[in-house]
Protein backbone atom coordinates (compact mmCIF):
# COMPACT_ATOMS: atom_id res chain seq x y z
CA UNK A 1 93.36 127.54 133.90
CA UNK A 2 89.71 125.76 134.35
CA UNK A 3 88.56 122.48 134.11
CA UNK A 4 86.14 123.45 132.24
CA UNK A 5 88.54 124.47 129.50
CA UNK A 6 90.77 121.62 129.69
CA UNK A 7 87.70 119.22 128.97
CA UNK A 8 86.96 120.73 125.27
CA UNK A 9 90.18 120.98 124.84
CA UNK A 10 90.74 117.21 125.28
CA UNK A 11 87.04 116.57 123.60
CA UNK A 12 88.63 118.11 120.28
CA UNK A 13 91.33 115.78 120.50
CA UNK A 14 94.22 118.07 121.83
CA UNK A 15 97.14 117.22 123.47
CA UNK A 16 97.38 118.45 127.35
CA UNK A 17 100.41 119.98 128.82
CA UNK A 18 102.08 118.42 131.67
CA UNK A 19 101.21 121.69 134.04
CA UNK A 20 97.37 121.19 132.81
CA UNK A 21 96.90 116.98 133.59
CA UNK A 22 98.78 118.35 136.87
CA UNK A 23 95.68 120.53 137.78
CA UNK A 24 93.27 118.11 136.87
CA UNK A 25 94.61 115.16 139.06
CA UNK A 26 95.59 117.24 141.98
CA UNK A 27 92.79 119.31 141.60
CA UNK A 28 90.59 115.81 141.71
CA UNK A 29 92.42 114.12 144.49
CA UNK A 30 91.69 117.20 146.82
CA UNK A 31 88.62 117.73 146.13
CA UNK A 32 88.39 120.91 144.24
CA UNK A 33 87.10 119.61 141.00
CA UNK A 34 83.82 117.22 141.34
CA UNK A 35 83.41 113.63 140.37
CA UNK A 36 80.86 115.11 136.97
CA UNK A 37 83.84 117.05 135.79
CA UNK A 38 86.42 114.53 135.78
CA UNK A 39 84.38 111.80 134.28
CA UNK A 40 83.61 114.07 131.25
CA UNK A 41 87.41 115.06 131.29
CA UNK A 42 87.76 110.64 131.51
CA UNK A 43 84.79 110.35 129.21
CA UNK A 44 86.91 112.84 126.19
CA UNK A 45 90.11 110.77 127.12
CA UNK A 46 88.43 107.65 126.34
CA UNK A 47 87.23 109.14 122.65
CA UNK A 48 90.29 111.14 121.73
CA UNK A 49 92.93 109.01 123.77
CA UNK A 50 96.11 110.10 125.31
CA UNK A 51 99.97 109.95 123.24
CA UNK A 52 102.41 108.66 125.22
CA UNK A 53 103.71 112.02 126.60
CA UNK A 54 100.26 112.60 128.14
CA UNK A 55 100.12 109.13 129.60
CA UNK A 56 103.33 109.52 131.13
CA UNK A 57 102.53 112.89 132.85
CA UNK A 58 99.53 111.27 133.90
CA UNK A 59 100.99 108.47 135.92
CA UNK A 60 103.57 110.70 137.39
CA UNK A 61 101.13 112.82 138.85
CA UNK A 62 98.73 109.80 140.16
CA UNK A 63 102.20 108.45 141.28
CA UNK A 64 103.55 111.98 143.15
CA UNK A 65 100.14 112.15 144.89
CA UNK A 66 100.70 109.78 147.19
CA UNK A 67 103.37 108.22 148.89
CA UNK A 68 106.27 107.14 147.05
CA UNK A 69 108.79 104.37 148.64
CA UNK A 70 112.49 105.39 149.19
CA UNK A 71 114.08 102.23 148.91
CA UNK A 72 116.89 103.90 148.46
CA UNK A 73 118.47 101.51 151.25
CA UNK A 74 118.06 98.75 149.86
CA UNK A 75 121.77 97.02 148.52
CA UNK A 76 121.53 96.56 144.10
CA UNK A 77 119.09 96.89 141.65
CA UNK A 78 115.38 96.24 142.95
CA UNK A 79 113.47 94.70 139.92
CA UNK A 80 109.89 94.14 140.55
CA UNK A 81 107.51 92.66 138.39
CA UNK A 82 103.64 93.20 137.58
CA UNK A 83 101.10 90.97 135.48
CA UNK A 84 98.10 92.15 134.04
CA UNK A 85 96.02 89.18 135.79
CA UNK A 86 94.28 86.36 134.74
CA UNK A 87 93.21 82.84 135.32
CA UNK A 88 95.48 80.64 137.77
CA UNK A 89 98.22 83.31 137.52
CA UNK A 90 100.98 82.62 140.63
CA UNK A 91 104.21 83.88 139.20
CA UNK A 92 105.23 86.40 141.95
CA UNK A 93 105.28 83.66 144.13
CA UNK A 94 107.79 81.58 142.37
CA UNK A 95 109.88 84.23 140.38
CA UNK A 96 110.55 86.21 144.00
CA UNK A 97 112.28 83.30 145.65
CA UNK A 98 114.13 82.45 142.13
CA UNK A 99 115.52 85.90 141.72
CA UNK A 100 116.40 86.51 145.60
CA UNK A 101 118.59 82.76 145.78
CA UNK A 102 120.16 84.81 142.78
CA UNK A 103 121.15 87.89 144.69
CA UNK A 104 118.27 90.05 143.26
CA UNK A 105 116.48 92.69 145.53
CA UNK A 106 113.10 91.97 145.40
CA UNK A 107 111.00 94.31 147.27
CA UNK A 108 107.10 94.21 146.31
CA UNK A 109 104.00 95.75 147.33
CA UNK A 110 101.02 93.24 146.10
CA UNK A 111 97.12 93.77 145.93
CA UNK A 112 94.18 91.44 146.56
CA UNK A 113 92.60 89.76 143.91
CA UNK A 114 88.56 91.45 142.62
CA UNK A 115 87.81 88.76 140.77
CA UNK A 116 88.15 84.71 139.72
CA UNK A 117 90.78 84.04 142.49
CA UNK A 118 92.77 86.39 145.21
CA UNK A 119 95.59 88.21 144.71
CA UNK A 120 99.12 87.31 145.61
CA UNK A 121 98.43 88.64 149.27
CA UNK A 122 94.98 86.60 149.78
CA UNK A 123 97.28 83.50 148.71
CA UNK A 124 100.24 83.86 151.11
CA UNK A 125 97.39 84.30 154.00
CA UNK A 126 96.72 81.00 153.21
CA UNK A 127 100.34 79.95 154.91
CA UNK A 128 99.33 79.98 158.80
CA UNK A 129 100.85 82.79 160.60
CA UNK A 130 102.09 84.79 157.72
CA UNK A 131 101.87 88.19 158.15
CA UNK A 132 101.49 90.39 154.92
CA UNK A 133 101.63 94.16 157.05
CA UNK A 134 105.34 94.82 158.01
CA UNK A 135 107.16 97.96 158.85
CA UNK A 136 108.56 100.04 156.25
CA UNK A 137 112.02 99.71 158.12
CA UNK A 138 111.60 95.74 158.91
CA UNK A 139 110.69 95.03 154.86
CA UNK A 140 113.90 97.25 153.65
CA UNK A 141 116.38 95.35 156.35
CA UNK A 142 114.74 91.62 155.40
CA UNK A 143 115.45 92.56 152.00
CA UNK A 144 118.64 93.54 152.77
CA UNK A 145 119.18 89.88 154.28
CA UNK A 146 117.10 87.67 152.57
CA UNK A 147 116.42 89.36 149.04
CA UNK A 148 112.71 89.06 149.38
CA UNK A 149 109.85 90.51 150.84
CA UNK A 150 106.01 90.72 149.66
CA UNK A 151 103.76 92.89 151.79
CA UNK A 152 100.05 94.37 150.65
CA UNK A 153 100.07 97.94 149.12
CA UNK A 154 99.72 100.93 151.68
CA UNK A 155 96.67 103.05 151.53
CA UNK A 156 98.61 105.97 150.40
CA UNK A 157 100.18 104.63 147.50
CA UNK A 158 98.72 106.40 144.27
CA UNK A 159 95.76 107.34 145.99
CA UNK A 160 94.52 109.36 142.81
CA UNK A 161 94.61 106.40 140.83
CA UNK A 162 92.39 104.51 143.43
CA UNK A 163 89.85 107.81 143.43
CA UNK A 164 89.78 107.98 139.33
CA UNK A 165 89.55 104.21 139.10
CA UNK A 166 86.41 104.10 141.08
CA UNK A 167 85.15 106.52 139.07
CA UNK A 168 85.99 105.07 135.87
CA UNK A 169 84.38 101.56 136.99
CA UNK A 170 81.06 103.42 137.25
CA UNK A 171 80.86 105.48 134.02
CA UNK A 172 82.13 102.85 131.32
CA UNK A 173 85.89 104.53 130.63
CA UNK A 174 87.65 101.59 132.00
CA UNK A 175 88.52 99.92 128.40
CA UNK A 176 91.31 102.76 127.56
CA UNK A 177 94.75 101.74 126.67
CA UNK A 178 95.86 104.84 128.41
CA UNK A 179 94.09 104.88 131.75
CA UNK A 180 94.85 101.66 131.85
CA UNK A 181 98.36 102.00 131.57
CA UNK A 182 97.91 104.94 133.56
CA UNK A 183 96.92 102.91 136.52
CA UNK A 184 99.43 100.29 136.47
CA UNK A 185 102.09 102.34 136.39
CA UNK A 186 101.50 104.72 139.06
CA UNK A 187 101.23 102.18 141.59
CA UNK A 188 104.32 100.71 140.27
CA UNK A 189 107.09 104.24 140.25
CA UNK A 190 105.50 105.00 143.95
CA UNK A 191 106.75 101.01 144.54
CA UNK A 192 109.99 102.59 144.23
CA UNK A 193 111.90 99.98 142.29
CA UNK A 194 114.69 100.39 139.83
CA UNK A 195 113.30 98.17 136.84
CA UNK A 196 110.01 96.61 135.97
CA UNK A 197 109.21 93.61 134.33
CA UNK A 198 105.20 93.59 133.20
CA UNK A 199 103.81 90.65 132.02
CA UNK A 200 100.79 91.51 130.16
CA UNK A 201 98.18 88.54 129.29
CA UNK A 202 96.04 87.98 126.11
CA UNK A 203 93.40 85.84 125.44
CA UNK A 204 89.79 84.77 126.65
CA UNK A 205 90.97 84.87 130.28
CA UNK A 206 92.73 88.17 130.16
CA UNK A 207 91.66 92.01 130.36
CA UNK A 208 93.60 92.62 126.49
CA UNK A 209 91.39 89.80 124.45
CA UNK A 210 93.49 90.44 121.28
CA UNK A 211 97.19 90.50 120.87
CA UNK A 212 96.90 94.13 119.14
CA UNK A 213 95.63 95.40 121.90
CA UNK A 214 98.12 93.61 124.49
CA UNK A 215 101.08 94.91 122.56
CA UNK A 216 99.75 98.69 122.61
CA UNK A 217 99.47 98.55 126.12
CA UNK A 218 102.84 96.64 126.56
CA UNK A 219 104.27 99.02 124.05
CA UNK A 220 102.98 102.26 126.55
CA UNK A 221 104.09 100.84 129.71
CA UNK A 222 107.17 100.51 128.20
CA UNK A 223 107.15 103.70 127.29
CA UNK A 224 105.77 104.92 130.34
CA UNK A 225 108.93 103.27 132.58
CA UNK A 226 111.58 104.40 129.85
CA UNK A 227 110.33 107.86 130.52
CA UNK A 228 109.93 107.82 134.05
CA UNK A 229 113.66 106.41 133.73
CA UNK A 230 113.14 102.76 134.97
CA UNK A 231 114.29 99.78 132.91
CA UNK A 232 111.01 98.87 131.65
CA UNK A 233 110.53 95.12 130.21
CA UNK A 234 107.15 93.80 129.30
CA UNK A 235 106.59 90.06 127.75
CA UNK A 236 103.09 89.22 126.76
CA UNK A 237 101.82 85.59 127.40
CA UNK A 238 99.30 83.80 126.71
CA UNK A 239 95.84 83.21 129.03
CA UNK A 240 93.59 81.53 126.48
CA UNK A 241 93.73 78.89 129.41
CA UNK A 242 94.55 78.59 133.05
CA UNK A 243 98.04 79.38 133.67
CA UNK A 244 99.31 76.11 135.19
CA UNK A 245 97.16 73.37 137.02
CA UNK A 246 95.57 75.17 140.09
CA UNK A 247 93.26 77.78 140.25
CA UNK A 248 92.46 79.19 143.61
CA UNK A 249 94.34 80.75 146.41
CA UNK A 250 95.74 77.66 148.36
CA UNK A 251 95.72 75.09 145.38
CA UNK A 252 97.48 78.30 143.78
CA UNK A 253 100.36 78.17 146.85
CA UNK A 254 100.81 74.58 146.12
CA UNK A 255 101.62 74.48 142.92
CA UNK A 256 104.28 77.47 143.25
CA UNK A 257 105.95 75.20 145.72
CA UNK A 258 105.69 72.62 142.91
CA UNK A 259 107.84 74.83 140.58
CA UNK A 260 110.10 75.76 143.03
CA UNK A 261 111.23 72.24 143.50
CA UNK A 262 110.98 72.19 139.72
CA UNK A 263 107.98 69.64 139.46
CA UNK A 264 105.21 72.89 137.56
CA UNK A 265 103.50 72.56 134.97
CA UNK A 266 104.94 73.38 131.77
CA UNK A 267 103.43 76.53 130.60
CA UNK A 268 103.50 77.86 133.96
CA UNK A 269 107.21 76.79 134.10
CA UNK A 270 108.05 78.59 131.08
CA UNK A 271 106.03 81.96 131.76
CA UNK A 272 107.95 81.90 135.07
CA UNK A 273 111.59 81.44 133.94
CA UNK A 274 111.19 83.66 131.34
CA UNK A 275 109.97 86.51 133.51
CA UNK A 276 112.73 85.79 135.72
CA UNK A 277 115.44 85.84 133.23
CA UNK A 278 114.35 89.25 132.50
CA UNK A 279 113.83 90.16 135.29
CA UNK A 280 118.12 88.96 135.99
CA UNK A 281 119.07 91.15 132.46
CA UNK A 282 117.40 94.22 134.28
CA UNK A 283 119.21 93.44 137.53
CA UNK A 284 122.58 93.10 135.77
CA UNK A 285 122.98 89.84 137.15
CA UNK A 286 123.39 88.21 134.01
CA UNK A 287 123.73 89.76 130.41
CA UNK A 288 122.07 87.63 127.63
CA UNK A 289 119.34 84.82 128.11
CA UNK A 290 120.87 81.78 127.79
CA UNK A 291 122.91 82.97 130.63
CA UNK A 292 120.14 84.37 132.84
CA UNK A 293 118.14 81.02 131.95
CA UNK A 294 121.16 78.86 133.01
CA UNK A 295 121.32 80.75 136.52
CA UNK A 296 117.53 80.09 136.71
CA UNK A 297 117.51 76.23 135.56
CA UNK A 298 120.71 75.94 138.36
CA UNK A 299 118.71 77.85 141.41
CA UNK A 300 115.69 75.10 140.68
CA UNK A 301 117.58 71.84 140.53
CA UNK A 302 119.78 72.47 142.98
CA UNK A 303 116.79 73.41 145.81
CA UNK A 304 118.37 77.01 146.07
CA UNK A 305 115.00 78.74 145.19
CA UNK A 306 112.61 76.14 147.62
CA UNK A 307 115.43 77.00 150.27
CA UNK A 308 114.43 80.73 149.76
CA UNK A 309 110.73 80.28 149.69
CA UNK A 310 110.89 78.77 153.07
CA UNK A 311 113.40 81.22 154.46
CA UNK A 312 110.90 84.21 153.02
CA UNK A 313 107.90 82.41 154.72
CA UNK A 314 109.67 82.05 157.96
CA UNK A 315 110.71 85.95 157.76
CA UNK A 316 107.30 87.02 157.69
CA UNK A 317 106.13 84.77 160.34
CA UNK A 318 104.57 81.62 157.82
CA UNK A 319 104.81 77.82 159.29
CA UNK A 320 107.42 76.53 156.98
CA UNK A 321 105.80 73.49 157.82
CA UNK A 322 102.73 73.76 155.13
CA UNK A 323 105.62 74.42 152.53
CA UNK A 324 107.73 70.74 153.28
CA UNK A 325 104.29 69.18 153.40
CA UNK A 326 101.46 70.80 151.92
CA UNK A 327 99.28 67.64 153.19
CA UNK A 328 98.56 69.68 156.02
CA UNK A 329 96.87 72.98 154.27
CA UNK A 330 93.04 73.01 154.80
CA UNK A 331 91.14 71.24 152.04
CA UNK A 332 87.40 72.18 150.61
CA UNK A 333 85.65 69.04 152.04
CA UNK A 334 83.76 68.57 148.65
CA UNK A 335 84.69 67.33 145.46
CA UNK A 336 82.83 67.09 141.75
CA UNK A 337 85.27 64.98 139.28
CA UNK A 338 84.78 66.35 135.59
CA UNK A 339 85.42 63.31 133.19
CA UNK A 340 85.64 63.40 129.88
CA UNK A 341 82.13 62.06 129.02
CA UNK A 342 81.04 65.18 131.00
CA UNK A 343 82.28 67.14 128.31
CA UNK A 344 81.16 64.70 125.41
CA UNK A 345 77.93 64.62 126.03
CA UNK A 346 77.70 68.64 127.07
CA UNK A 347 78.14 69.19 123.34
CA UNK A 348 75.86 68.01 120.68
CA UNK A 349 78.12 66.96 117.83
CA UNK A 350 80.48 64.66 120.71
CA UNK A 351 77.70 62.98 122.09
CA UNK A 352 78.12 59.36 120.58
CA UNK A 353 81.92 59.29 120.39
CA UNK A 354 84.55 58.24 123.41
CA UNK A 355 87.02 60.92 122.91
CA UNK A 356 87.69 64.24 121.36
CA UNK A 357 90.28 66.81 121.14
CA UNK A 358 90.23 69.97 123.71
CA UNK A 359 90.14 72.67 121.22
CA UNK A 360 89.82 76.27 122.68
CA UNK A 361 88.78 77.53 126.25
CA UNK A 362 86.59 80.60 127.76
CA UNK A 363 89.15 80.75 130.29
CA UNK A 364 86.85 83.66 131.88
CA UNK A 365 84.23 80.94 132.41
CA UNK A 366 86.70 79.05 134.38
CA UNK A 367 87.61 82.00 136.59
CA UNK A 368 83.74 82.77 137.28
CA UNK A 369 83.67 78.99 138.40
CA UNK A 370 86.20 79.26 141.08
CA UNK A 371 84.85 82.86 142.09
CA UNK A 372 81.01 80.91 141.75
CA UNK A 373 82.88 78.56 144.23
CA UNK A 374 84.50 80.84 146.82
CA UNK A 375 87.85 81.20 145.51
CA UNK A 376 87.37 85.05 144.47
CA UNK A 377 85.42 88.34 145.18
CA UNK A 378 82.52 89.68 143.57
CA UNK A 379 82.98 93.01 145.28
CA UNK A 380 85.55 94.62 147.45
CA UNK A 381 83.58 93.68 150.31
CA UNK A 382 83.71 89.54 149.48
CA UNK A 383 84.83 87.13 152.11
CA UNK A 384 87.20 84.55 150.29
CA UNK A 385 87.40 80.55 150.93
CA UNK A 386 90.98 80.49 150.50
CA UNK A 387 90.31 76.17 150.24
CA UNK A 388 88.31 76.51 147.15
CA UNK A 389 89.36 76.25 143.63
CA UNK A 390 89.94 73.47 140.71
CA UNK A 391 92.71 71.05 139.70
CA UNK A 392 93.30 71.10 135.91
CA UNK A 393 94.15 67.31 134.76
CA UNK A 394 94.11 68.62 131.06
CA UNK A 395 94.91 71.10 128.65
CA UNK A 396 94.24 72.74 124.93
CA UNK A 397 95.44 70.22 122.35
CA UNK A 398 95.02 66.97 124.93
CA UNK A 399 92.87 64.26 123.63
CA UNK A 400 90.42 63.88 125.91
CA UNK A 401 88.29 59.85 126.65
CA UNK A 402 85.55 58.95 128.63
CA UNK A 403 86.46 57.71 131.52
CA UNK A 404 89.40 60.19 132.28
CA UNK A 405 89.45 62.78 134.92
CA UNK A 406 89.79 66.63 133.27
CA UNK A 407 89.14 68.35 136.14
CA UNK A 408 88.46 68.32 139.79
CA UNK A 409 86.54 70.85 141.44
CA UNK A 410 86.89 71.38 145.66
CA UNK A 411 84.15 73.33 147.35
CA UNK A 412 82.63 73.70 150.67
CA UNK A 413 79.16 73.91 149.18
CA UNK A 414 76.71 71.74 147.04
CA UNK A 415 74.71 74.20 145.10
CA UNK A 416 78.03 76.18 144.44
CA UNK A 417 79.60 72.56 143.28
CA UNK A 418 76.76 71.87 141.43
CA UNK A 419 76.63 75.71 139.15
CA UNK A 420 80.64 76.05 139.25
CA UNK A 421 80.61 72.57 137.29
CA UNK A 422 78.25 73.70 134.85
CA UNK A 423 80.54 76.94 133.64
CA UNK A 424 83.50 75.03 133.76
CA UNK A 425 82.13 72.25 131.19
CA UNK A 426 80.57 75.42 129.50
CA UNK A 427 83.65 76.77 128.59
CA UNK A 428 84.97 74.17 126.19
CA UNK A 429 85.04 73.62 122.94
CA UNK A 430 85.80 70.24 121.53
CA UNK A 431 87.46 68.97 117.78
CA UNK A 432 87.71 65.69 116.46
CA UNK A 433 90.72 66.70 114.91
CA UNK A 434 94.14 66.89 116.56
CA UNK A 435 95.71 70.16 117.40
CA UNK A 436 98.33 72.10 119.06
CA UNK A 437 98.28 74.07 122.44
CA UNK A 438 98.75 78.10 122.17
CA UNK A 439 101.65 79.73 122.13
CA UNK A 440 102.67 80.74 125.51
CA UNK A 441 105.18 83.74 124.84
CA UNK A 442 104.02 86.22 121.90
CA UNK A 443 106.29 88.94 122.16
CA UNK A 444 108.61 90.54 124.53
CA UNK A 445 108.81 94.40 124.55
CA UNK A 446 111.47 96.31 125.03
CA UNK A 447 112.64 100.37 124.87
CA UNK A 448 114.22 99.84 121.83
CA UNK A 449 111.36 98.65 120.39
CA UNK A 450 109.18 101.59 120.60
C-alpha cells in the first residue's frame, strides 16, 4: 500500500477501504506522509466525495488517533449536543442546565469561537472566577453530582482532525460535505458520550447557506453516529438572523440567564427547548415530545433550570453573583443606537417614508460587526473583548419607524463603533410590504430517516 496509489484511486472516484483511509490518516498524523500528498489525497476527496461508509471510517480513525474519553463512570445516558455555529448562537449554555435539573448527564468538551463571537468557553470566562480547565477525575465526579459540567477540549482530542483541518483551510477543500462531517464527528465519539444531538444551521449566517446542503450534512452525521453506534439526532434551524437578542460573549451569557428564568427571546426559546427535548428522547428520560417538552416547560417555570445554572457556575469556581444580577458584568463603555431612520435612509427606495418592513438579513454582516467590534477572532491568535457585542431590538417581519431603536451597538472603541455600524445597517434589506419571520425549525433528522 502507497499513498501514492490511494490518491488515483480516489481521483477516479473509487471507494477506499477502511484499512486504506487507516494508512492515510495515521500515516499523516505521524508524519510519514507529507502535507503535498495529503492535500492532493483532500484535493480528489473534494471532486469525487466520500459515501457514507468512507466518511465513517474516516472519523473513526481521526477519532482513535487521539485521546478518547472513558466516561464510562459517569451514572445514565450522557447526551451531548453540537451546533454547526452561527450568529448569536448560546444554546449549550441554556440546554445544559435544562437537561441536568432533569437528571440528564451532561458532560461536554467545548471550543473557542474563530470568528463573529467566542465560543461557549470564551463566554463562561466572562463569569469571574470560572474556571474552564478541570481534572478529568473532578469533571466525571461533578457530573456525577450535579449533572453538568463544560470544560474546553484537550489538546489530544482528534488531533488528526486539527492537523488535516489546517491543511484544508489553506488549500480551498474546506466546502466538502464529507470532511466536514468528518471533522465534527471525530471530536464528538473521542467526547465519549452516549447520544448526540447536532443542530445544524442554514441560512446567510451559517456555514450550509441552503437547506439542501444542511440536510446532506445532517443526513451524514446521522449516519456517521448510527454507525459509530451512538443515538444520533440532528435538527436543522434556521440562522438567516441572529439567534436571539445578544450577540457577543457577555451580552451572549445574559441572555441565557434570561431563558433560564424563562424571559428569551422567542426563536431562541424555541431552538433551545426543542434541542433539549431531544436531547431527553435520547436520554430515555422521556419518550415522545409533548412529554419531553412538558418536563422542559416545568424545569423553566418552576426556577429548577436557573437553580442549576448557578449551582454549575459555583462548581467550577464562577461568582454566582453576576448570574442573580447581571448589573454587575463589565459593560463596553460606548454605545451607537441604530434607529430606524438609520436604516431608511441607508437604502434608496426608503428614503422619504417613516417606516418599512425588515425583510431579509446578511446575518454574516452582523457577525463581522461584532468581530469588527471585539467580540470575535480574526485568527487563532485574536485577543477577545468579552464586553463587546450588539443588542437586537428587532427582527425579520417587524415593522420598523423612525424614531425607534433596532439596535444597539457597545464598544470600547470609536472607529470600531463607527465601521461595525456601517455593516450592521448594510446587512438589511427593507419591504414596504408586510411579511412573516423564517421558519425556525426545518427538519429534524433522524436514523430512520436515512
Amino acid at each position: 500500500m502507497n499513498t501514492y496509489d490511494l490518491i488515483m484511486k480516489k481521483r477516479e472516484g473509487s471507494v477506499l477501504t477502511r484499512e486504506e483511509i487507516n494508512y492515510l490518516v495515521d500515516g499523516f498524523t505521524n508524519g510519514q506522509i507529507p502535507d503535498y500528498q495529503m492535500a492532493a489525497f483532500l484535493m480528489a476527496v473534494f471532486f469525487r466525495g466520500m459515501n457514507y461508509e468512507e466518511t465513517a471510517t474516516l472519523t473513526m480513525a481521526m477519532a482513535d488517533s487521539g485521546e478518547c474519553l472513558d466516561l464510562s463512570g459517569i451514572e445514565g445516558i450522557k447526551v451531548d449536543k453540537h451546533s454547526t455555529g452561527g450568529v448569536g448562537d448560546k444554546t449549550s449554555l441554556i440546554v445544559g442546565p435544562i437537561l441536568a435539573s432533569l437528571g440528564v448527564p451532561v458532560a461536554k468538551m467545548s471550543g473557542r469561537g474563530l470568528g463573529h463571537t467566542g465560543g461557549t468557553i470564551d463566554k463562561l470566562e466572562g463569569i469571574p472566577g470560572f474556571r474552564t480547565s478541570i481534572s478529568k477525575s473532578d469533571f466525571i465526579k461533578q457530573v456525577n453530582r450535579i449533572k453538568l459540567a463544560i470544560v474546553g477540549q484537550t489538546a489530544n482530542l482528534a488531533p488528526a482532525d486539527k492537523k488535516i483541518y489546517a491543511l484544508r483551510d489553506v488549500t480551498a477543500t474546506v466546502d466538502n460535505i464529507s470532511l466536514i462531517a468528518a471533522s465534527i464527528m471525530s471530536k464528538k465519539l473521542a467526547a465519549g458520550a452516549d447520544a448526540i444531538v447536532l443542530d445544524v444551521k442554514v441560512g446567510t449566517g451559517a456555514f450550509m447557506k441552503t437547506l439542501e446542503d444542511a440536510r446532506e450534512l445532517a443526513r451524514t452525521m446521522v449516519a456517521i453516529g448510527t454507525m459509530a453506534g451512538r443515538n444520533t439526532t440532528a435538527v436543522i434551524s434556521d440562522m438567516n438572523e441572529p439567534l436571539g437578542n445578544a450577540v457577543g460573549n457577555i451580552l451572549e451569557i445574559e441572555e441565557a440567564i434570561e431563558c433560564l428564568k424563562g424571559n428569551g427571546e422567542k426563536r431562541l426559546m424555541k431552538v433551545s427547548k426543542v434541542l433539549a427535548c431531544h436531547m431527553l428522547l435520547a436520554a430515555q428520560k422521556a419518550y415522545s415530545i409533548d412529554e419531553a417538552d412538558k418536563m422542559v416547560e416545568e424545569v423553566i417555570s418552576s426556577g429548577r433550570a436557573f437553580e442549576k445554572m448557578k449551582e454549575f457556575v459555583a462548581a467550577q469556581g464562577g461568582d454566582t453573583g453576576y448570574l442573580e444580577n447581571t448589573e454587575r458584568f463589565n459593560k463596553a463603555t460606548l454605545l451607537a443606537v441604530v434607529t430606524g431612520k438609520d436604516l431608511l435612509q441607508a437604502k434608496e427606495p426608503f428614503k422619504k417614508q417613516n417606516q418599512a418592513y425588515l425583510f431579509a438579513c446578511n446575518n454574516q454582516e452582523i457577525g463581522m460587526a461584532s468581530m469588527i467590534l471585539g467580540g470575535g477572532r480574526q485568527t487563532k491568535d485574536s485577543k477577545l473583548d468579552l464586553t463587546v457585542g450588539i443588542c437586537l431590538k428587532k427582527h425579520l417581519g417587524d415593522l420598523i419607524k423612525e424614531q425607534e431603536e433596532i439596535a444597539v451597538l457597545y464598544g470600547n472603541d470609536v472607529h470600531k463603533l463607527k465601521e461595525a455600524k456601517k455593516r450592521f445597517i448594510n446587512a438589511y434589506t427593507l419591504s414596504e410590504k408586510e411579511h412573516f419571520s423564517n421558519k425556525m425549525i426545518y427538519e429534524i433528522i433522524a436514523k430512520k430517516d436515512l
